[in-house]
C-alpha atoms as a PDB file:
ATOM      1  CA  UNK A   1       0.000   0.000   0.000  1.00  0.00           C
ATOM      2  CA  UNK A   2       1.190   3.614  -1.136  1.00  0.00           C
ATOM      3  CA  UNK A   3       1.243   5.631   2.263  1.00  0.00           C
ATOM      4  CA  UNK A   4       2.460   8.602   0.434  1.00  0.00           C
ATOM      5  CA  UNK A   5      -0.345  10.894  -0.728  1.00  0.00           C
ATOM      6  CA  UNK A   6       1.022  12.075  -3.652  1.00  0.00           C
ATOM      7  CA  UNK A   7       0.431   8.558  -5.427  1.00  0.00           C
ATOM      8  CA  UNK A   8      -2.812   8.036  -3.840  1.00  0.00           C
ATOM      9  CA  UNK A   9      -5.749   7.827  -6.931  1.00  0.00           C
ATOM     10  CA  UNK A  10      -8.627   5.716  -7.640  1.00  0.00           C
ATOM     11  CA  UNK A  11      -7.637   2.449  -9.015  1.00  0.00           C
ATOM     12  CA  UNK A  12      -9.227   2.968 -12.083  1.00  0.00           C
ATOM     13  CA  UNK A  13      -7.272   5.766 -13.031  1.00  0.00           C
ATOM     14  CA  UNK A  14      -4.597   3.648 -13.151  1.00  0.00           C
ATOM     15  CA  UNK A  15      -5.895   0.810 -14.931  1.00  0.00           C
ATOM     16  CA  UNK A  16      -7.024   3.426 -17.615  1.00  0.00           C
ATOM     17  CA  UNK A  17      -3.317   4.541 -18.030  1.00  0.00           C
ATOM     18  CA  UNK A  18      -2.144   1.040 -17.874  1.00  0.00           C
ATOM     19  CA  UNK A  19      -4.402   0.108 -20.267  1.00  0.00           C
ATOM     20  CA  UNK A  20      -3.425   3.216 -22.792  1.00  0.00           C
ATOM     21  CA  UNK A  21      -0.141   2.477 -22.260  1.00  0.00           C
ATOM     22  CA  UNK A  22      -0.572  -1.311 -23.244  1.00  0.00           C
ATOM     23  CA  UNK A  23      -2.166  -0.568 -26.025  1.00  0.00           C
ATOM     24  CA  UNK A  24       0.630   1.670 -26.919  1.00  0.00           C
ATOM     25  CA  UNK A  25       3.571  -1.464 -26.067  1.00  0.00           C
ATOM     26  CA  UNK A  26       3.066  -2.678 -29.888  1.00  0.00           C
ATOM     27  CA  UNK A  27       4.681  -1.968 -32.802  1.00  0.00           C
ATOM     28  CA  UNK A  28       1.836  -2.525 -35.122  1.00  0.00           C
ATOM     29  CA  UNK A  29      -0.619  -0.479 -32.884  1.00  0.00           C
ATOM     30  CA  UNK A  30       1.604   2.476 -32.979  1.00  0.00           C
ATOM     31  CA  UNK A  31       2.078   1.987 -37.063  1.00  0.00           C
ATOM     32  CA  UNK A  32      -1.615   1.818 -37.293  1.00  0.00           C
ATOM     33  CA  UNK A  33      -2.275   5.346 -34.747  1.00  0.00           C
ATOM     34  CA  UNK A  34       0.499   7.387 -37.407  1.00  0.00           C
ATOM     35  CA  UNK A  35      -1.371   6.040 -40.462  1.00  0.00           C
ATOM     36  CA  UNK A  36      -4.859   6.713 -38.907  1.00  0.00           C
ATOM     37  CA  UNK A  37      -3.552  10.084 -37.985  1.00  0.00           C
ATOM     38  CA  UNK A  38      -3.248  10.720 -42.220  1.00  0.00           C
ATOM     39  CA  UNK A  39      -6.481   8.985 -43.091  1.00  0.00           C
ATOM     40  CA  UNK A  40      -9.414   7.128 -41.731  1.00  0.00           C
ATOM     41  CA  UNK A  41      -9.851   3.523 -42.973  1.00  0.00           C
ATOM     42  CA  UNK A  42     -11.160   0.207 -42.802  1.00  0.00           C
ATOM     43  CA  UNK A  43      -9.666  -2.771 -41.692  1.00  0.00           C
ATOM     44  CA  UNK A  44      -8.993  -3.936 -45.238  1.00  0.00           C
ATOM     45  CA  UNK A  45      -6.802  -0.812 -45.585  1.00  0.00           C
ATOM     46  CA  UNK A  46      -5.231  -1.356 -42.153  1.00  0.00           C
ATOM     47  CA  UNK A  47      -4.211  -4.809 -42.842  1.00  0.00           C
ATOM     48  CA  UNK A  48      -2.582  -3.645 -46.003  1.00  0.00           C
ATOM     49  CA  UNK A  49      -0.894  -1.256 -44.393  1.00  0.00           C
ATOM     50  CA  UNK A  50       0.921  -3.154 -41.938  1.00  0.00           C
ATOM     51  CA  UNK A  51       0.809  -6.437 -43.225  1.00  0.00           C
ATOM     52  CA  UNK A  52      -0.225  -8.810 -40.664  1.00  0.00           C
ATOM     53  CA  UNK A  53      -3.522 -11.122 -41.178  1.00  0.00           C
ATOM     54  CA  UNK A  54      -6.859  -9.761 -40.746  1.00  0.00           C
ATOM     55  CA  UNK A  55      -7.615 -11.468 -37.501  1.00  0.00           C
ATOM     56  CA  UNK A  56      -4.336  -9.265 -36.208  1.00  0.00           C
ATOM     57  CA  UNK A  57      -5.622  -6.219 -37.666  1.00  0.00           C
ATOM     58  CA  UNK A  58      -9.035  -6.653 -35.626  1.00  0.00           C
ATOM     59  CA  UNK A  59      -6.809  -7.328 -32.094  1.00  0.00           C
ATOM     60  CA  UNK A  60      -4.951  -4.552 -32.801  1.00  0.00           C
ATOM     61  CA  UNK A  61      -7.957  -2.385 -33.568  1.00  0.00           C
ATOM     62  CA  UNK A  62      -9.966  -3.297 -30.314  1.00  0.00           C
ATOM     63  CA  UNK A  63      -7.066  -2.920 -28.598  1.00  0.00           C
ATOM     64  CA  UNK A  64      -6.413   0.461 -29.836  1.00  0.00           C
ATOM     65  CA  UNK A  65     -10.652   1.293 -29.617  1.00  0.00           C
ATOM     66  CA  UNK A  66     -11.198  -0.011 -26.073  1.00  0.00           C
ATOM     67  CA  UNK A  67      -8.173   2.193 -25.053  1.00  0.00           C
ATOM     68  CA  UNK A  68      -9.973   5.022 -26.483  1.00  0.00           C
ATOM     69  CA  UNK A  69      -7.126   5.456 -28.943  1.00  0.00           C
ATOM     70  CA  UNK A  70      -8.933   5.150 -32.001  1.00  0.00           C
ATOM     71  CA  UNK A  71     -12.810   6.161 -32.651  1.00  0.00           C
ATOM     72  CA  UNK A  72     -14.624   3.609 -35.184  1.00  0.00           C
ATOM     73  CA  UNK A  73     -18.109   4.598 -37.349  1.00  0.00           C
ATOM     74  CA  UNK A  74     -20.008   1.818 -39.264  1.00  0.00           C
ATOM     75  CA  UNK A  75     -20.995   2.622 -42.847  1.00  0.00           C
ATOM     76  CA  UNK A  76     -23.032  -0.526 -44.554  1.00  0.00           C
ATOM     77  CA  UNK A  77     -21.506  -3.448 -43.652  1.00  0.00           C
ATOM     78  CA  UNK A  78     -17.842  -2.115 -43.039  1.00  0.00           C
ATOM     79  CA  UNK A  79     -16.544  -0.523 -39.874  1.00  0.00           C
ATOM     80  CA  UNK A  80     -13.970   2.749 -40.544  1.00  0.00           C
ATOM     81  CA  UNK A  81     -11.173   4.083 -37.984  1.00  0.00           C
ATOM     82  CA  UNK A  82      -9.784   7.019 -37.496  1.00  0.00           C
ATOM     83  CA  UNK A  83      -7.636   8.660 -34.568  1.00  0.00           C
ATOM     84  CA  UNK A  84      -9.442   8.944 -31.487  1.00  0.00           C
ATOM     85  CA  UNK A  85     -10.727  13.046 -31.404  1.00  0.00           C
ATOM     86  CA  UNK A  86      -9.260  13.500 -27.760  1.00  0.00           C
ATOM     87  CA  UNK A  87      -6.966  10.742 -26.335  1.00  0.00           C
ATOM     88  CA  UNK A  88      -5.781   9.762 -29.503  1.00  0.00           C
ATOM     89  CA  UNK A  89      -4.525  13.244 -30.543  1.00  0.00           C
ATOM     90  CA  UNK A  90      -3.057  14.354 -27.324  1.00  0.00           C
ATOM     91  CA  UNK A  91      -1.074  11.427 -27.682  1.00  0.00           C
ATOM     92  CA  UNK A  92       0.770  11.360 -31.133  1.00  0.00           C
ATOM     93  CA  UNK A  93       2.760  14.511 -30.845  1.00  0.00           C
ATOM     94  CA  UNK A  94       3.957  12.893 -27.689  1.00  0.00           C
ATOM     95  CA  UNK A  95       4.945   9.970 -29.585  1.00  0.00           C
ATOM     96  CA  UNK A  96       6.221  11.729 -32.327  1.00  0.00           C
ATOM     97  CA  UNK A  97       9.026  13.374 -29.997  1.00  0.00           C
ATOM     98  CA  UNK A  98       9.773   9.631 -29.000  1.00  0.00           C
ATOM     99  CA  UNK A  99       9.785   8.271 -32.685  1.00  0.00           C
ATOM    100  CA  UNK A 100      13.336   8.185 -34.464  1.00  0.00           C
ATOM    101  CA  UNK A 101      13.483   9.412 -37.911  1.00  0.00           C
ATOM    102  CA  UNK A 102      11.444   6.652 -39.816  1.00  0.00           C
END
């Protein structure tokens, strides 16, 4: 137990960081967030993109949706993704500092 006040908070703040920050420990979901942040897509696209099977794609995509990374909209039968409007773009210039020179 944390005695010192400072790093007292609700345990669910920190799962909700942990759980951003998870969804952040993947190559693939980090090259999927800087291609979102060009273009909103489907996971067709996405699994072009990055080149990993579809059933990868979709992990990587809930992943990156439950951690309120990415924001999803349904059109017909197909699902599109984009960068999340507030987590999502606080985030990348963060990341972007972190990023070498790809």
């Amino acid at each position: 137990m944390i005695k010192d006040k400072r790093y007292r908070g609700k345990p669910r703040d920190f799962n909700r960081a942990a759980s951003v920050l998870r969804a952040l420990g993947h190559p693939a979901r980090l090259e999927i967030l800087f291609l979102l942040e060009k273009q909103e897509a489907d996971v067709t696209t996405i699994q072009r993109w990055i080149q990993v099977s579809q059933a990868s794609t979709s992990n990587h995509l809930k992943t990156l949706f439950d951690a309120g990374l990415i924001s999803r909209r349904s059109q017909g039968t197909s699902a599109y993704y984009c960068v999340g409007q507030r987590l999502g773009k606080d985030l990348l210039p963060l990341l972007k500092d972190c990023k070498p020179i790809w």
